[in-house]
Each structure stands twice: as structure tokens, then as C-alpha cells.
PDB file of N, CA and C in Angstrom:
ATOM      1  N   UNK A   1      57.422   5.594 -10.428  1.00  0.00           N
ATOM      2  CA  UNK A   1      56.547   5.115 -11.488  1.00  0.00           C
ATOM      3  C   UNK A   1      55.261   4.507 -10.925  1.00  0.00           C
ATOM      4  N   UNK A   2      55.416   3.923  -9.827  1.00  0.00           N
ATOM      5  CA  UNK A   2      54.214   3.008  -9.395  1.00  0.00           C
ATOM      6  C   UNK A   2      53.565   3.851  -8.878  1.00  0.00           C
ATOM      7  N   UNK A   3      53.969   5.192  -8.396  1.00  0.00           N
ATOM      8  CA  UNK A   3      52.839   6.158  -7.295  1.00  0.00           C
ATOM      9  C   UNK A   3      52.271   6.960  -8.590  1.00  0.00           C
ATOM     10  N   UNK A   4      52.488   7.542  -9.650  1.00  0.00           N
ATOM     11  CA  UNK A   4      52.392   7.918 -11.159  1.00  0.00           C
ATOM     12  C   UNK A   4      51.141   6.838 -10.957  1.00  0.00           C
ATOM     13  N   UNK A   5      51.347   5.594 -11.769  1.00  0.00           N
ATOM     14  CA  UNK A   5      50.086   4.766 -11.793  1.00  0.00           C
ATOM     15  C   UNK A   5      48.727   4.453 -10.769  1.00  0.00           C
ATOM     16  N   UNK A   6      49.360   4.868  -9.623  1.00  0.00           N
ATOM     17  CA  UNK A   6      48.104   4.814  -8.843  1.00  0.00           C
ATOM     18  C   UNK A   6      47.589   6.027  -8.626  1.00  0.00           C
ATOM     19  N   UNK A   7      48.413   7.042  -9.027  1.00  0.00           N
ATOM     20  CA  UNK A   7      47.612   7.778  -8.841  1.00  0.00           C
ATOM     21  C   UNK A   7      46.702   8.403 -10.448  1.00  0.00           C
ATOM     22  N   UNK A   8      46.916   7.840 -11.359  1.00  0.00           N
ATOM     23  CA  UNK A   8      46.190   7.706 -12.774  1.00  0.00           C
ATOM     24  C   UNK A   8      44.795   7.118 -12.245  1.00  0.00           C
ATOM     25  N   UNK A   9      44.803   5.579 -11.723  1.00  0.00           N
ATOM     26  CA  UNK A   9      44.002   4.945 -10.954  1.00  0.00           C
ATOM     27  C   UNK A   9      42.974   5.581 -10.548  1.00  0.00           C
ATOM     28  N   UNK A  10      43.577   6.538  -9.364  1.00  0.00           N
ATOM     29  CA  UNK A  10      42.614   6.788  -8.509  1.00  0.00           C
ATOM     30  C   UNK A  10      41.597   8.286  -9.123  1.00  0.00           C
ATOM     31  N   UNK A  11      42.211   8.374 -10.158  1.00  0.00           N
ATOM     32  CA  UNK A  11      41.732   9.841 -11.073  1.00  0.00           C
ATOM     33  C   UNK A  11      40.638   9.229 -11.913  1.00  0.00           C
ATOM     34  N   UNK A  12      41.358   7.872 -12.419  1.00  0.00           N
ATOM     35  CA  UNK A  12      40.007   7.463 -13.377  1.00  0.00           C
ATOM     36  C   UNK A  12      38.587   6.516 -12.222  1.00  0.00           C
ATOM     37  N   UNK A  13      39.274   6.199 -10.786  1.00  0.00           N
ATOM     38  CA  UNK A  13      37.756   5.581 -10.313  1.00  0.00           C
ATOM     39  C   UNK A  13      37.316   6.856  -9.809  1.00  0.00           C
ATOM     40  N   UNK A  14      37.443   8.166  -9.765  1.00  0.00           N
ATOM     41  CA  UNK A  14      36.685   9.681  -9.409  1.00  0.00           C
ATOM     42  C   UNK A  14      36.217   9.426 -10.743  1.00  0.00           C
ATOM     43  N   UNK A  15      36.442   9.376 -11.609  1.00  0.00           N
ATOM     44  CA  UNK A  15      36.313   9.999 -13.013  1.00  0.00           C
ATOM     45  C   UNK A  15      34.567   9.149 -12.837  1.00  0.00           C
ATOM     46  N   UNK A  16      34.907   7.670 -12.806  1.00  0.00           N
ATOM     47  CA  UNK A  16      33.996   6.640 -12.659  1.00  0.00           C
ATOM     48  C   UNK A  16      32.626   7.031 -11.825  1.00  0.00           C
ATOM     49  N   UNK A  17      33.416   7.693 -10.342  1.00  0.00           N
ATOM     50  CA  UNK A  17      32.102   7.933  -9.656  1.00  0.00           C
ATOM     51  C   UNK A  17      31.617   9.401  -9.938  1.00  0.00           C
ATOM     52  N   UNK A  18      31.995  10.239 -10.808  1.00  0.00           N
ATOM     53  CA  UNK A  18      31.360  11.663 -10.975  1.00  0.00           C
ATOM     54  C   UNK A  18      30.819  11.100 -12.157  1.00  0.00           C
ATOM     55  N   UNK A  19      30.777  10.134 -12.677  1.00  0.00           N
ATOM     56  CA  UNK A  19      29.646   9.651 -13.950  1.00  0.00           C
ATOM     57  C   UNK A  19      28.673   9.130 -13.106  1.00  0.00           C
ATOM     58  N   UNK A  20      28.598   8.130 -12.026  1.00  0.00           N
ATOM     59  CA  UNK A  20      27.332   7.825 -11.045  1.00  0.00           C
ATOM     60  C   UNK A  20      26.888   8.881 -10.606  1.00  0.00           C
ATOM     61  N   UNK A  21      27.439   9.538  -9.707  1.00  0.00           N
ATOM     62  CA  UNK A  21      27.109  10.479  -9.082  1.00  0.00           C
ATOM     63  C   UNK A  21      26.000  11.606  -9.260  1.00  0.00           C
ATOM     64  N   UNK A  22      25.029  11.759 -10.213  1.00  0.00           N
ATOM     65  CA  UNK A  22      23.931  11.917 -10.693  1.00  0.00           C
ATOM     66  C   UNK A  22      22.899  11.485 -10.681  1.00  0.00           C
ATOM     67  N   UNK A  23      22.776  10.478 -10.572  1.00  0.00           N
ATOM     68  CA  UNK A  23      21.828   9.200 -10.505  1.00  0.00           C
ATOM     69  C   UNK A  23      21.921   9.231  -9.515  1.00  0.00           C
ATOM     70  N   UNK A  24      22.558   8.787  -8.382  1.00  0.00           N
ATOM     71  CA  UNK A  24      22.500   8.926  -7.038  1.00  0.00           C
ATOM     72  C   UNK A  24      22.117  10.074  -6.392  1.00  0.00           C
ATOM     73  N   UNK A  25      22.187  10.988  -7.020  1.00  0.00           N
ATOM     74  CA  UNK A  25      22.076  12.358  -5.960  1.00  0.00           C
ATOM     75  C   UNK A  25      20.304  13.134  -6.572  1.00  0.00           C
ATOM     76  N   UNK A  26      20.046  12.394  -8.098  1.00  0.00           N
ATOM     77  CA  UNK A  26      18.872  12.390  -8.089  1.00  0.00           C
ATOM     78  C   UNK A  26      17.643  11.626  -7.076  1.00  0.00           C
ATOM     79  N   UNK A  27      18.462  10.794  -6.374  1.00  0.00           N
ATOM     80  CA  UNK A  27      17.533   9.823  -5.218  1.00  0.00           C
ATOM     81  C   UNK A  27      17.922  10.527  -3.989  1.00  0.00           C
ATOM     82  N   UNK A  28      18.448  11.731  -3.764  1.00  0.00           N
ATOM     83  CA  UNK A  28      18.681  12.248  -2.466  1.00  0.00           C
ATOM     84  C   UNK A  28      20.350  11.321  -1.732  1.00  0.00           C
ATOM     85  N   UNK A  29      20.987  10.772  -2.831  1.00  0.00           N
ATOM     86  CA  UNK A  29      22.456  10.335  -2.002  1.00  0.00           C
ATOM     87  C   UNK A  29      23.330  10.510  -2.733  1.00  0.00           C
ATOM     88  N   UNK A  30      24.668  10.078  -2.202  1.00  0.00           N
ATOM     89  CA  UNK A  30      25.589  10.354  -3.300  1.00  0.00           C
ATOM     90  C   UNK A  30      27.236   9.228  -2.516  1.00  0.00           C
ATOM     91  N   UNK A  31      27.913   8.991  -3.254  1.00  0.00           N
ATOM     92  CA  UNK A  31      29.428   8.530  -2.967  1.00  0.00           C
ATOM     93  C   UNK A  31      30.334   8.857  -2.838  1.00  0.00           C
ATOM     94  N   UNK A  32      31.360   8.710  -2.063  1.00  0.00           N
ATOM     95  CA  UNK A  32      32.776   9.017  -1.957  1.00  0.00           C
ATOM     96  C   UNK A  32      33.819   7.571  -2.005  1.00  0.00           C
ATOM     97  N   UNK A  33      35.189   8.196  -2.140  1.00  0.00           N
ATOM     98  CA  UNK A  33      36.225   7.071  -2.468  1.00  0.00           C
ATOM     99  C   UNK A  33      36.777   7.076  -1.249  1.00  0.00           C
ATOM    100  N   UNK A  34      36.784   5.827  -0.374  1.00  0.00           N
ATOM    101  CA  UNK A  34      37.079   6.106   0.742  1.00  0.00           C
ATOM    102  C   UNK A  34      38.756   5.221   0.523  1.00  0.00           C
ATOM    103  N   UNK A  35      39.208   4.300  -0.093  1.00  0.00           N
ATOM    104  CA  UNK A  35      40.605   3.872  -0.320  1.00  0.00           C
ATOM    105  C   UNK A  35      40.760   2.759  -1.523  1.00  0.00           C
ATOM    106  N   UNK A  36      41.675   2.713  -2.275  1.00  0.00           N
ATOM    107  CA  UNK A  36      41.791   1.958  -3.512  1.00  0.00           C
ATOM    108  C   UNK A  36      43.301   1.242  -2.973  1.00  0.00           C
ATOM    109  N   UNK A  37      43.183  -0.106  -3.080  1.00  0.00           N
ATOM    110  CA  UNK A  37      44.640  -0.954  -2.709  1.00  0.00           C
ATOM    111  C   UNK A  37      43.912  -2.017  -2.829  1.00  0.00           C
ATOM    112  N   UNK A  38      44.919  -2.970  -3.320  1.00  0.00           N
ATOM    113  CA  UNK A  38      45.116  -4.711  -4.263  1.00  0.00           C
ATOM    114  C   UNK A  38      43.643  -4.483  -4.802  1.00  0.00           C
ATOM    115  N   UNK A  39      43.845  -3.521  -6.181  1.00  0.00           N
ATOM    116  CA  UNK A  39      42.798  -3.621  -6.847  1.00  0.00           C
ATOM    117  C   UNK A  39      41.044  -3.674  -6.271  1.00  0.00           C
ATOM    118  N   UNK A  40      41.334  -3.496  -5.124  1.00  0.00           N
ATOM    119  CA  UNK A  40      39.723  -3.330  -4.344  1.00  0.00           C
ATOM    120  C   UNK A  40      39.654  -2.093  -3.950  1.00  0.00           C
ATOM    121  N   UNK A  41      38.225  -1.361  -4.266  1.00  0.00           N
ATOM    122  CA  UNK A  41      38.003  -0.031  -3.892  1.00  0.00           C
ATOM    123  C   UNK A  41      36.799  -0.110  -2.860  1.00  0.00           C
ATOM    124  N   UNK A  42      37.081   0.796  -1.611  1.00  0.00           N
ATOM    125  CA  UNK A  42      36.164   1.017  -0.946  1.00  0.00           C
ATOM    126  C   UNK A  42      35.526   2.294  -1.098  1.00  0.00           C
ATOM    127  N   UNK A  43      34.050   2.533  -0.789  1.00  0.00           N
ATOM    128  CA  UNK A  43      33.943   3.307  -1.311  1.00  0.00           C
ATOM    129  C   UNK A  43      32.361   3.826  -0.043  1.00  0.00           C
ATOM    130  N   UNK A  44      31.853   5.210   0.293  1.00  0.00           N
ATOM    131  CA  UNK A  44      30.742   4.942   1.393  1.00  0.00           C
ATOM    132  C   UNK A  44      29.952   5.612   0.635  1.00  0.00           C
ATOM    133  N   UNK A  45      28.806   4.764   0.962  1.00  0.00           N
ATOM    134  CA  UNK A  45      28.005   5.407   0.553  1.00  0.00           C
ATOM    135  C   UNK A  45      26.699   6.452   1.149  1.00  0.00           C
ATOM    136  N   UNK A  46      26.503   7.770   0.356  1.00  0.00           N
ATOM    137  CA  UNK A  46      25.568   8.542   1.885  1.00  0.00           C
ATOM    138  C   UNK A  46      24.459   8.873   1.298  1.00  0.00           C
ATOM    139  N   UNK A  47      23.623   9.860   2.152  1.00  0.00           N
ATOM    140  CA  UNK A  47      22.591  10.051   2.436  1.00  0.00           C
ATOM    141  C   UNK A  47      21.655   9.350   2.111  1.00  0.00           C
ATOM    142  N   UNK A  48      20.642   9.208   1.390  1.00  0.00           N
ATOM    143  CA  UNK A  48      19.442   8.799   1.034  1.00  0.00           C
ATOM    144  C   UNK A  48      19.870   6.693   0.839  1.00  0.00           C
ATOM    145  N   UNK A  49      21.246   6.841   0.272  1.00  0.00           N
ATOM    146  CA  UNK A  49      21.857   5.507  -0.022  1.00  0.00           C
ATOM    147  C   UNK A  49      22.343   4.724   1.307  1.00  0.00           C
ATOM    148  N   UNK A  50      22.391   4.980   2.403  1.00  0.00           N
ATOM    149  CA  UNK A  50      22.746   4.284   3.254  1.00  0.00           C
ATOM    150  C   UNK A  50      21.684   3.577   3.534  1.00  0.00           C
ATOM    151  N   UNK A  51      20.451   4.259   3.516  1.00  0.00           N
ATOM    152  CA  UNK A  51      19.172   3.000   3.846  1.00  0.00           C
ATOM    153  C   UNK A  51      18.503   2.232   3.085  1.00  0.00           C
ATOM    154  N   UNK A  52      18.990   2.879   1.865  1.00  0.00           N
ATOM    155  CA  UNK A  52      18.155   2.123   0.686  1.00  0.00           C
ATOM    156  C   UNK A  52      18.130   0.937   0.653  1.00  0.00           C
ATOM    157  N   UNK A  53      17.285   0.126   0.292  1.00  0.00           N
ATOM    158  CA  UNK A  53      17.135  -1.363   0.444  1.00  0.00           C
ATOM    159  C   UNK A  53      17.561  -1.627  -1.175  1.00  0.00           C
ATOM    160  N   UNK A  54      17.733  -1.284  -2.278  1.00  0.00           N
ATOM    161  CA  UNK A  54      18.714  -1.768  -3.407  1.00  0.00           C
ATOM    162  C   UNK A  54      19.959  -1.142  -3.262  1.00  0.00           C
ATOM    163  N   UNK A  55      21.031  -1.002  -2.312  1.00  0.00           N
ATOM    164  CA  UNK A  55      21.547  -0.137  -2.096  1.00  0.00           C
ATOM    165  C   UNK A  55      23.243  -1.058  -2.851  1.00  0.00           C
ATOM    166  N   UNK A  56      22.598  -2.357  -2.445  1.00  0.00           N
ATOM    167  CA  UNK A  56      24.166  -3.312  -2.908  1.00  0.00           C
ATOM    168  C   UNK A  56      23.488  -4.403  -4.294  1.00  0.00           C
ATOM    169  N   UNK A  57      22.733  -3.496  -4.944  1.00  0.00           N
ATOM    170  CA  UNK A  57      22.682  -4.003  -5.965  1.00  0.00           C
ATOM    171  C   UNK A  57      22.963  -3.298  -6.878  1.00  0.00           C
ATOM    172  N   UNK A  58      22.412  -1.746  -6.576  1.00  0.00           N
ATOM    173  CA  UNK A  58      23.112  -0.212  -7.015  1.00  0.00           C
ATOM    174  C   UNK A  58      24.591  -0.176  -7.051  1.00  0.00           C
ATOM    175  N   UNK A  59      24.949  -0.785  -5.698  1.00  0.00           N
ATOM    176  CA  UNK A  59      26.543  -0.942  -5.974  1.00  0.00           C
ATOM    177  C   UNK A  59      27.277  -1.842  -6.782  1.00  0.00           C
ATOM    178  N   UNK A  60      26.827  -2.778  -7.150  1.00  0.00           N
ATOM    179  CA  UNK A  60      27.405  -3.965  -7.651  1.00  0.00           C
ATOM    180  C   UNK A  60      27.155  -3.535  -9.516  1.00  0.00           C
ATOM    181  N   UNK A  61      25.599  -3.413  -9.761  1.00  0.00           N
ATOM    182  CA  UNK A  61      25.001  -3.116 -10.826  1.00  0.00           C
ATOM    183  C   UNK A  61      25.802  -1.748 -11.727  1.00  0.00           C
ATOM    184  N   UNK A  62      25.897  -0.805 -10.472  1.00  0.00           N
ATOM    185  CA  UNK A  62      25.786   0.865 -11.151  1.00  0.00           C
ATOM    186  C   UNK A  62      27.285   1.053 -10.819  1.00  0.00           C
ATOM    187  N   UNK A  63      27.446   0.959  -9.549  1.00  0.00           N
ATOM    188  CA  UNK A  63      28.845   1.381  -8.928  1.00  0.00           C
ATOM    189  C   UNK A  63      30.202   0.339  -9.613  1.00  0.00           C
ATOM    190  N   UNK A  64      30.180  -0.712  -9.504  1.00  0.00           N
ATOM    191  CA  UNK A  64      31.281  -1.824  -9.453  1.00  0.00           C
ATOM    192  C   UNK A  64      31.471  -1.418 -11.314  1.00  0.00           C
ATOM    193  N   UNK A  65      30.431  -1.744 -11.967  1.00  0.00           N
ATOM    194  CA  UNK A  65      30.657  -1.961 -13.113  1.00  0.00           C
ATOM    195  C   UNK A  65      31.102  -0.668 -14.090  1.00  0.00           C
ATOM    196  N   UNK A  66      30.458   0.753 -13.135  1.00  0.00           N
ATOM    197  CA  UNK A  66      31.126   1.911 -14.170  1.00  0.00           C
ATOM    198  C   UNK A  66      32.855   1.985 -13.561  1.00  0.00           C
ATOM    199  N   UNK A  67      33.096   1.220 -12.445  1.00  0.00           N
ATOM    200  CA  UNK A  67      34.196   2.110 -11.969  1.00  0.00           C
ATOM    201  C   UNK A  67      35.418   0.823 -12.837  1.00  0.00           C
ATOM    202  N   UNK A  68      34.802  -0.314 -13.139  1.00  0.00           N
ATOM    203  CA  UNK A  68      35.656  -1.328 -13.644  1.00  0.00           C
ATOM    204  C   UNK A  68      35.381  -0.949 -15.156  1.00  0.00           C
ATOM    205  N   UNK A  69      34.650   0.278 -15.999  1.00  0.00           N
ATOM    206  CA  UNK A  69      34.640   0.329 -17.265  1.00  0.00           C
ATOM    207  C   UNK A  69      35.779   1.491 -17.482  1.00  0.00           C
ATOM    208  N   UNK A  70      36.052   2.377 -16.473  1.00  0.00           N
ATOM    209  CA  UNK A  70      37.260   3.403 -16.432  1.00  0.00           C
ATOM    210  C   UNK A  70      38.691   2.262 -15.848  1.00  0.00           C
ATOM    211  N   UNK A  71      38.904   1.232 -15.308  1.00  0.00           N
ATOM    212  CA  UNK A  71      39.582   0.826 -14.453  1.00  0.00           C
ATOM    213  C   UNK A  71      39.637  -0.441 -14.669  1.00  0.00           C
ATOM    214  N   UNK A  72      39.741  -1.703 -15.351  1.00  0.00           N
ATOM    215  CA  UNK A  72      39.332  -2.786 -16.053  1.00  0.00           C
ATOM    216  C   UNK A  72      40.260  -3.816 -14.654  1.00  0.00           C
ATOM    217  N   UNK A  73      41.473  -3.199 -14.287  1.00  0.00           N
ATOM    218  CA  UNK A  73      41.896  -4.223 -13.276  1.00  0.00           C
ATOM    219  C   UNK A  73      41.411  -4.083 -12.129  1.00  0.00           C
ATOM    220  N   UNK A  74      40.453  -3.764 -11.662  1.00  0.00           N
ATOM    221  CA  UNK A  74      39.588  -3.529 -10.352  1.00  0.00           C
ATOM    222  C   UNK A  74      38.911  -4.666 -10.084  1.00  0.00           C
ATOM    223  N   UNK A  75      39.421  -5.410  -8.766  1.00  0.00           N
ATOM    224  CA  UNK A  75      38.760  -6.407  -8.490  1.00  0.00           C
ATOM    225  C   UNK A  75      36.922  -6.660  -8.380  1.00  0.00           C
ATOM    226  N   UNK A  76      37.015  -5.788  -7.280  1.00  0.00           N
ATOM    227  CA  UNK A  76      36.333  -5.595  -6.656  1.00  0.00           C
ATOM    228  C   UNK A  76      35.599  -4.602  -5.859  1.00  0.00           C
ATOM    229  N   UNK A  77      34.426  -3.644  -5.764  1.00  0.00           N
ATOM    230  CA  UNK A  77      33.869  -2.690  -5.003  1.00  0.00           C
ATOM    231  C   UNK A  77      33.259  -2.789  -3.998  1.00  0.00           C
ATOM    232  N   UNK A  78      33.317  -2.401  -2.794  1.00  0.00           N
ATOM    233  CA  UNK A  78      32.806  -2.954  -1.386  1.00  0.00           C
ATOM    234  C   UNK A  78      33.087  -1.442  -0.523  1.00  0.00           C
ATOM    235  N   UNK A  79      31.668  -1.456  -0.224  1.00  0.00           N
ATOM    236  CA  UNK A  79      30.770  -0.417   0.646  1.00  0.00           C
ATOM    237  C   UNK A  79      31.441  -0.043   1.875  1.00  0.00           C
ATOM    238  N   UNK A  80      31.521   0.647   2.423  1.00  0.00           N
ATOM    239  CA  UNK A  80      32.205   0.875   4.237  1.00  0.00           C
ATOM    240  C   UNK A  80      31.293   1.597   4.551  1.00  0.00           C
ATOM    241  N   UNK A  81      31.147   1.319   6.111  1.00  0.00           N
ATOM    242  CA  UNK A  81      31.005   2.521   6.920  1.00  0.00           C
ATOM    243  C   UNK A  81      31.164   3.694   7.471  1.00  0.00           C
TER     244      UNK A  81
END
């Protein structure tokens, strides 16, 4: 049951980032899900977005908040390398 739910989870924060994922790739970048566990998703971000200087406000603003409107118990979104 619990691998069922995470993996619902991890369908609706894709779901989340193929709704960003436009917007971003209109600026030359785009995201991937790099791991989801205790409600925190990591997530990297590329091309054009790795240098961007609004790049963790994009995340916090654009990223954190669509992936917590598919996903409401999501702590938290945080960038990797």
C-alpha cells in the first residue's frame, strides 16, 4: 500500500513539473525529479537555469508552489547538483 502511494506521489510531482516545464524551457532550461522522501523533493535544475540569477526564486515561486498544488503534503523543494 505505501509503495502504491508513493508512487501516486511521484506521478503527481511529474505531473507538477510537466506543467512548469514550459516556462522554463521557453528561457532555454528545463527540470528533472532527482528524489522525493520525508515529503522533500529534490529536484536539478538545467541548462539555461543553472546560472540564472532568479533561479531560487523561480524555484520557490514557480517550482515549490505548483508541485505543492498537485501534492499538498510536500514539505519542501530544494535544488541539487
Amino acid at each position: 500500500m505505501l509503495l502504491i502511494m508513493e508512487t501516486k506521489i511521484i506521478n503527481n510531482i511529474e505531473k507538477a513539473l510537466d506543467e512548469i516545464r514550459p516556462f522554463l524551457q521557453s528561457d532555454g532550461g528545463n527540470i528533472e525529479l532527482v528524489n522525493y522522501e520525508n515529503d522533500i523533493v529534490r529536484v536539478r535544475l538545467l541548462g539555461n537555469c543553472i546560472d540564472c540569477s532568479v533561479n531560487q526564486m523561480t524555484l520557490k515561486n514557480g517550482v515549490e508552489m505548483t508541485i505543492k498544488k498537485h501534492v499538498p503534503s510536500i514539505k519542501k523543494v530544494v535544488s541539487v547538483e
